[in-house]
Protein backbone atom coordinates (compact mmCIF):
# COMPACT_ATOMS: atom_id res chain seq x y z
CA UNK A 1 -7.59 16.42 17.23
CA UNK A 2 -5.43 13.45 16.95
CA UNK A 3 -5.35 12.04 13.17
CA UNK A 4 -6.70 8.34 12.87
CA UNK A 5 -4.56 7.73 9.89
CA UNK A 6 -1.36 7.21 8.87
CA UNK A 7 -0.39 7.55 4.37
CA UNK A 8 2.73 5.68 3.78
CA UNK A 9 4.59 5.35 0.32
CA UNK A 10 7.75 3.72 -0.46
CA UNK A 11 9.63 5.20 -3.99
CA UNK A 12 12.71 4.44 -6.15
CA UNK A 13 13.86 4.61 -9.11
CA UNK A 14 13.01 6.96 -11.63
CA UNK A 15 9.44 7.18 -10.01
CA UNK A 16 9.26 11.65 -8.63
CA UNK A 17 6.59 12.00 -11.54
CA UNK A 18 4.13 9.13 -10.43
CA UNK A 19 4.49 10.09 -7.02
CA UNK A 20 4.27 13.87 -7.32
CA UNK A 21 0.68 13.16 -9.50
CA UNK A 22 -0.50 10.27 -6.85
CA UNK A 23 0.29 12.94 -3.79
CA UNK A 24 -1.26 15.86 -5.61
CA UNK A 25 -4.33 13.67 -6.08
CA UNK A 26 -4.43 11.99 -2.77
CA UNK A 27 -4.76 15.65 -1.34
CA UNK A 28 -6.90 16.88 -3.52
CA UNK A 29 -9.66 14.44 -3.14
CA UNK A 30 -9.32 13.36 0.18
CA UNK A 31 -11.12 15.19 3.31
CA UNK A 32 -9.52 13.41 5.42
CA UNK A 33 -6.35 14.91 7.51
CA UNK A 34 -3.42 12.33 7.82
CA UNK A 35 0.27 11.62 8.23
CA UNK A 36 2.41 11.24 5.17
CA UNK A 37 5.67 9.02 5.66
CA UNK A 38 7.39 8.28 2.49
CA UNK A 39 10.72 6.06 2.29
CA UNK A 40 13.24 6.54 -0.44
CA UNK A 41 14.77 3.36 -1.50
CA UNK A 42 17.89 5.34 -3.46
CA UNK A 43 15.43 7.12 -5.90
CA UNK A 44 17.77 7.93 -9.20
CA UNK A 45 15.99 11.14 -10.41
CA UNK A 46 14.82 14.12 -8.19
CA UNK A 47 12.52 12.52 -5.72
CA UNK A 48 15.10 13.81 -2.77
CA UNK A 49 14.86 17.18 -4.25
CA UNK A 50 10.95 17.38 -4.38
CA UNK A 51 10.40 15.88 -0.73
CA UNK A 52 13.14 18.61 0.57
CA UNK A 53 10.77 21.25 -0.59
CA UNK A 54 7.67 19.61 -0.04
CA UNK A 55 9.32 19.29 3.78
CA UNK A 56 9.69 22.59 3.70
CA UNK A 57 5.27 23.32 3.41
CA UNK A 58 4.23 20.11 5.34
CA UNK A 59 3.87 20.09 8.92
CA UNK A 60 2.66 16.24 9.09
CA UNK A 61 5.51 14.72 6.77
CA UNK A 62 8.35 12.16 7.68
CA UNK A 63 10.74 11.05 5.00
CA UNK A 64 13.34 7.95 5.52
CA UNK A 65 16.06 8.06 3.39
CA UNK A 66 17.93 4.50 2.33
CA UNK A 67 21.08 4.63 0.68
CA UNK A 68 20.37 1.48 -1.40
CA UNK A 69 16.66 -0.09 -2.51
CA UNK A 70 15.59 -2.13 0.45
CA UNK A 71 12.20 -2.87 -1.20
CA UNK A 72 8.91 -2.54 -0.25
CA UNK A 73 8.61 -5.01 2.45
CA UNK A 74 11.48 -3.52 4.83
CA UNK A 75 10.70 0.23 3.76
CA UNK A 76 6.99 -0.36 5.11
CA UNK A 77 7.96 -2.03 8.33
CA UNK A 78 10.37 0.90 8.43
CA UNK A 79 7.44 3.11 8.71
CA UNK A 80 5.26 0.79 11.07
CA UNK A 81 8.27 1.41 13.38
CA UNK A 82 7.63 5.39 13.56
CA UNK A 83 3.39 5.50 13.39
CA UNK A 84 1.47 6.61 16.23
CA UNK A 85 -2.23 6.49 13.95
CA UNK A 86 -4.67 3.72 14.79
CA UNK A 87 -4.73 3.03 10.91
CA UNK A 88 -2.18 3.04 8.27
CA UNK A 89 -2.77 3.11 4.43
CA UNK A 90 -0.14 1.99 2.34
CA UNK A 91 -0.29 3.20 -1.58
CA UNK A 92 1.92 2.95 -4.28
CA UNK A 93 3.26 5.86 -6.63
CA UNK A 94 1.58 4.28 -9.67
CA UNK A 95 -1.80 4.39 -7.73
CA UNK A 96 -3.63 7.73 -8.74
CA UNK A 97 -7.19 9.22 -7.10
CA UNK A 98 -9.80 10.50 -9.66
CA UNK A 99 -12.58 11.73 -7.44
CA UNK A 100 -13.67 12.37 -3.71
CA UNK A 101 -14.13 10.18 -0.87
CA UNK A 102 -11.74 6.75 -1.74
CA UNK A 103 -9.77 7.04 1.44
CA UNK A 104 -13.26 7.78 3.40
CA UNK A 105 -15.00 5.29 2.30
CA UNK A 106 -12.49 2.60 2.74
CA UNK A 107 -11.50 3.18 6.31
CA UNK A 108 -15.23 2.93 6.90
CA UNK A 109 -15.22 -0.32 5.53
CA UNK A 110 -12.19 -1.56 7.43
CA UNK A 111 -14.02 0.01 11.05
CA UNK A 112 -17.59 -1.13 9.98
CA UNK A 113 -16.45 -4.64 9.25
CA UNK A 114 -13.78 -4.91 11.66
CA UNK A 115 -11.20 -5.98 9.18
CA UNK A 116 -7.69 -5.61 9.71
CA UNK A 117 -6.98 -5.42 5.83
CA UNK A 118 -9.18 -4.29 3.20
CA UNK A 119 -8.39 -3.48 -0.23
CA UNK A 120 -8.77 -4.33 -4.40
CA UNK A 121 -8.57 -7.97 -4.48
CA UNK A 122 -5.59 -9.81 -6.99
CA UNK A 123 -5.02 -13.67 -7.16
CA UNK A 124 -2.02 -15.26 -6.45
CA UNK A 125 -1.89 -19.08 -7.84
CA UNK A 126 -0.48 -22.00 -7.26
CA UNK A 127 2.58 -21.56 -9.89
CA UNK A 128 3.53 -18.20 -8.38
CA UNK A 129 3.23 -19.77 -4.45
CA UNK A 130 5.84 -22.20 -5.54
CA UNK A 131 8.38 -19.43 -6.83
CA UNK A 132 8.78 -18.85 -3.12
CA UNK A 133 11.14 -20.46 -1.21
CA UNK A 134 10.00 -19.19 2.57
CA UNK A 135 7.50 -20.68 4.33
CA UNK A 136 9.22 -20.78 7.78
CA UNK A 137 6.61 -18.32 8.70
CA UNK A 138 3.81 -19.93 7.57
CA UNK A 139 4.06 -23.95 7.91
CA UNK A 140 0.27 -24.58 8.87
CA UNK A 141 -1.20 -22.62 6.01
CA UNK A 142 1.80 -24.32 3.84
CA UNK A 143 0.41 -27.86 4.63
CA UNK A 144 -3.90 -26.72 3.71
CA UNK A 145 -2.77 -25.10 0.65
CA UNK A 146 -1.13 -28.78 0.05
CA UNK A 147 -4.25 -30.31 0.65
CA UNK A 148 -6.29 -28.04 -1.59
CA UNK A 149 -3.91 -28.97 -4.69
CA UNK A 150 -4.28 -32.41 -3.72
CA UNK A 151 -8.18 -31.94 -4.02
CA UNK A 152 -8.48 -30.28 -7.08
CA UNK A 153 -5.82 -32.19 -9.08
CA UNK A 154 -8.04 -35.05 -8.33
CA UNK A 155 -10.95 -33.15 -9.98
CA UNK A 156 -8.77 -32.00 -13.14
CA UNK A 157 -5.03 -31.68 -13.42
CA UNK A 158 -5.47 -28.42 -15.52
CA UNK A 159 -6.91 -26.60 -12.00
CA UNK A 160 -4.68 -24.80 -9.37
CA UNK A 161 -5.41 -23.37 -6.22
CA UNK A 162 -5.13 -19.61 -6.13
CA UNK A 163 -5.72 -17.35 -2.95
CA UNK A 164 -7.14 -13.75 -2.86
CA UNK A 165 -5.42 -11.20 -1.20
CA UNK A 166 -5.72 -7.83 -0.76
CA UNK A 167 -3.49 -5.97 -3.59
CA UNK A 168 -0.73 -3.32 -1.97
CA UNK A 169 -0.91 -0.36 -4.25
CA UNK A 170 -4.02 0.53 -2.13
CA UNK A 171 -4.37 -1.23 1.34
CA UNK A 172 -5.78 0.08 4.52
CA UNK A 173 -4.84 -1.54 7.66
CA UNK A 174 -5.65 -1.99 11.00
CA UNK A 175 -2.22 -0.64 12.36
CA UNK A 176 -2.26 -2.70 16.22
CA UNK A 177 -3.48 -6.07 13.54
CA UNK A 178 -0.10 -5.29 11.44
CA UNK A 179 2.16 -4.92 14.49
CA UNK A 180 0.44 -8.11 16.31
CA UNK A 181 1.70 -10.12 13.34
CA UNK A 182 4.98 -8.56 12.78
CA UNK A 183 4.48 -6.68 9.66
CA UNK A 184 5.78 -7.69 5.88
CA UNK A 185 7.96 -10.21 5.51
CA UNK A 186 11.54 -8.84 4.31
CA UNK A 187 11.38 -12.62 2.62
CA UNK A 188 8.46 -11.48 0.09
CA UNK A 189 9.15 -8.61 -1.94
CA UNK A 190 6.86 -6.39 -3.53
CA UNK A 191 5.70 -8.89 -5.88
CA UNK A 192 3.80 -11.30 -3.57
CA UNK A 193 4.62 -9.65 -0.38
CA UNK A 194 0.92 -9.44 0.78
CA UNK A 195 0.64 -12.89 0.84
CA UNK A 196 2.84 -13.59 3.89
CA UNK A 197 0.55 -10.85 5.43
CA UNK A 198 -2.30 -11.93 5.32
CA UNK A 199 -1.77 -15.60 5.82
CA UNK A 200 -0.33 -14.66 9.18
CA UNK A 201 -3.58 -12.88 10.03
CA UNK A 202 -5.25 -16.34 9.44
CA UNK A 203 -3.10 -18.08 11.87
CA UNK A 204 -4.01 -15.14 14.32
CA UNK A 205 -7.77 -15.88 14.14
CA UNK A 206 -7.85 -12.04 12.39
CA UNK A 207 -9.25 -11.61 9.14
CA UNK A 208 -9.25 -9.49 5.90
CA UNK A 209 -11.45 -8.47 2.86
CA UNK A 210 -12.13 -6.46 -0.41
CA UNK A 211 -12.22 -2.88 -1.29
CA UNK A 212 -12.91 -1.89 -4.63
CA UNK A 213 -13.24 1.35 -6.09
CA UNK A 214 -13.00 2.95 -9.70
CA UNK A 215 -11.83 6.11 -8.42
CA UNK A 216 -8.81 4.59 -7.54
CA UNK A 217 -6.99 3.67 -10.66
CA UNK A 218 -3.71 1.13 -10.28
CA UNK A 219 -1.11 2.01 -12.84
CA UNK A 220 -3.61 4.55 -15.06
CA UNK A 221 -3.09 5.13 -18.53
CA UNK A 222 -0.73 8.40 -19.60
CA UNK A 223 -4.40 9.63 -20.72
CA UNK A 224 -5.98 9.42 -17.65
CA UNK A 225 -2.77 10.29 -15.87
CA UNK A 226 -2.57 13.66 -17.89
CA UNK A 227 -6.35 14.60 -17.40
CA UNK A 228 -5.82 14.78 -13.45
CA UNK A 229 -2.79 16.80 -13.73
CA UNK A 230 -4.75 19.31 -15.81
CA UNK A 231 -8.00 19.32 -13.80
CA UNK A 232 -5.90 19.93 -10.08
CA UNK A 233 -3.60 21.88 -8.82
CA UNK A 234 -0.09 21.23 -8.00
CA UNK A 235 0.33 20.87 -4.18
CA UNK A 236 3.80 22.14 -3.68
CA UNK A 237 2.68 25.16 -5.70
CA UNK A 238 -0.48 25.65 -4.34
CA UNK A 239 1.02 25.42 -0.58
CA UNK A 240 3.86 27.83 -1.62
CA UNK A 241 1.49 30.39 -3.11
CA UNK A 242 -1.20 30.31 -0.36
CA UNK A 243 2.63 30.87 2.15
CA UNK A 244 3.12 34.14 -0.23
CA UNK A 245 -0.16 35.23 0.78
C-alpha cells in the first residue's frame, strides 16, 4: 500500500540528541507508516553519524546533506522537491510525542476539514511583521494588514494587529496546496517563515486552521524529555536487535 504521508525534519547544530528522542517518539506512538526525509544543515555534533546507521535499518528514509546551514525554509522546499505522499508533516527536533495517536488525529483533521495547513496556533504581531523587509510576494495582503492598523490605532494606539498562523514545529500539510503556492519562502527564515505560507494560501482562495494537542509537547522540559527516554525504547537499538534475531 502506498503511504499517504510524508515526515520531514530539518537539523543543525548541536541538535542529534533532540532529534534522536523526537524520532524515537514519533515511532513509538505513531500507527501510522510514513516516509522520513531529514536535511542536515552542517549539523556540528554526530547527527551524520546517527542517520548513517539509522540508514542502514530504514527502508523508507532519505537524508540531504548541506554543507553549510541553509535554514529551514530552503531545507523544507528541498524536501517538497523529492515527496511523492499526498501529505507532508513537517516537525522540528525540539518537538517530542508523549502518547498515541497525534499524527492520526491530525491528518484527520486536515482531510475532514479540507485544510491545507493545520497545526498549534502562535501569533505573529504587528512589531514582528515590520522586522521583515519582503513583501514582494505578498503585496495584497501587505496593503489589508495596513488597513487593519489603521483601524485599530484609531480605536487605541496601544493595539496592534497580530495574525494566527499555524506554528512549524508541528504542521501537517496538504502536499499538492504547498506545491500550488510554491512552498516557504527562502526570504522568511525559521522565525516567521509560516507567515509567507500561509498568506499565500489566502491569495489562492485555500485556507488553513488549528491543531492542538497536549501530547505533542514544543520544546519540553529536560523532565519531561528524560521520562520518554526512560519509558521507550531506542529505535536504532530496537531495529538492530530485532535484525540479530
Amino acid at each position: 500500500m502506498k503511504r499517504e504521508i510524508t515526515v520531514g525534519v530539518t537539523t543543525h547544530g548541536n541538535r542529534c540528541e533532540w532529534l534522536r528522542d523526537m524520532l524515537n517518539s514519533l515511532y513509538y506512538f505513531s500507527k501510522i507508516s510514513f516516509k522520513l526525509v531529514i536535511v542536515d544543515n552542517a549539523s556540528i555534533d554526530n547527527t551524520l553519524e546517527y542517520l548513517s546507521e539509522l540508514s542502514l535499518q530504514m527502508k523508507d528514509l532519505v537524508v540531504i546533506k548541506n554543507k553549510v546551514n541553509v535554514d529551514d525554509s530552503i531545507g523544507m522546499n528541498q524536501i517538497l522537491e523529492i515527496i511523492d505522499t499526498p501529505y507532508f508533516l513537517k516537525i522540528d527536533t525540539d518537538t517530542l510525542f508523549t502518547n498515541n495517536g497525534s499524527v492520526e488525529k491530525a491528518l484527520r483533521c486536515l482531510k475532514t476539514q479540507r485544510l491545507s495547513i493545520v497545526g498549534p496556533y502562535w501569533d505573529l504581531s504587528l512589531r514582528r511583521r515590520k522586522e521583515i523587509n519582503s513583501w514582494n510576494h505578498s503585496q495584497k495582503m501587505k496593503m489589508e494588514f495596513d488597513r487593519a492598523d489603521n483601524l485599530v490605532s484609531k480605536i487605541n494606539h496601544h493595539f496592534e494587529v497580530t495574525v494566527r498562523l499555524p506554528r512549524g514545529n508541528f504542521m501537517f500539510l496538504n502536499t499538492d496546496d504547498f506545491r500550488e503556492i510554491g512552498g516557504f519562502d527562502q526570504n522568511y527564515h525559521h522565525n516567521a517563515m509560516e507567515y509567507s505560507l500561509v498568506m499565500r494560501l489566502i491569495e489562492k482562495g485555500l485556507d488553513y486552521g488549528e491543531y492542538n494537542d497536549e501530547r505533542v509537547i514544543h520544546r519540553p522540559s529536560d523532565e519531561i524529555r528524560l521520562s520518554i527516554r526512560k519509558s521507550i525504547p531506542d529505535f536504532l537499538e530496537f531495529k538492530a536487535s530485532l535484525r540479530k534475531k
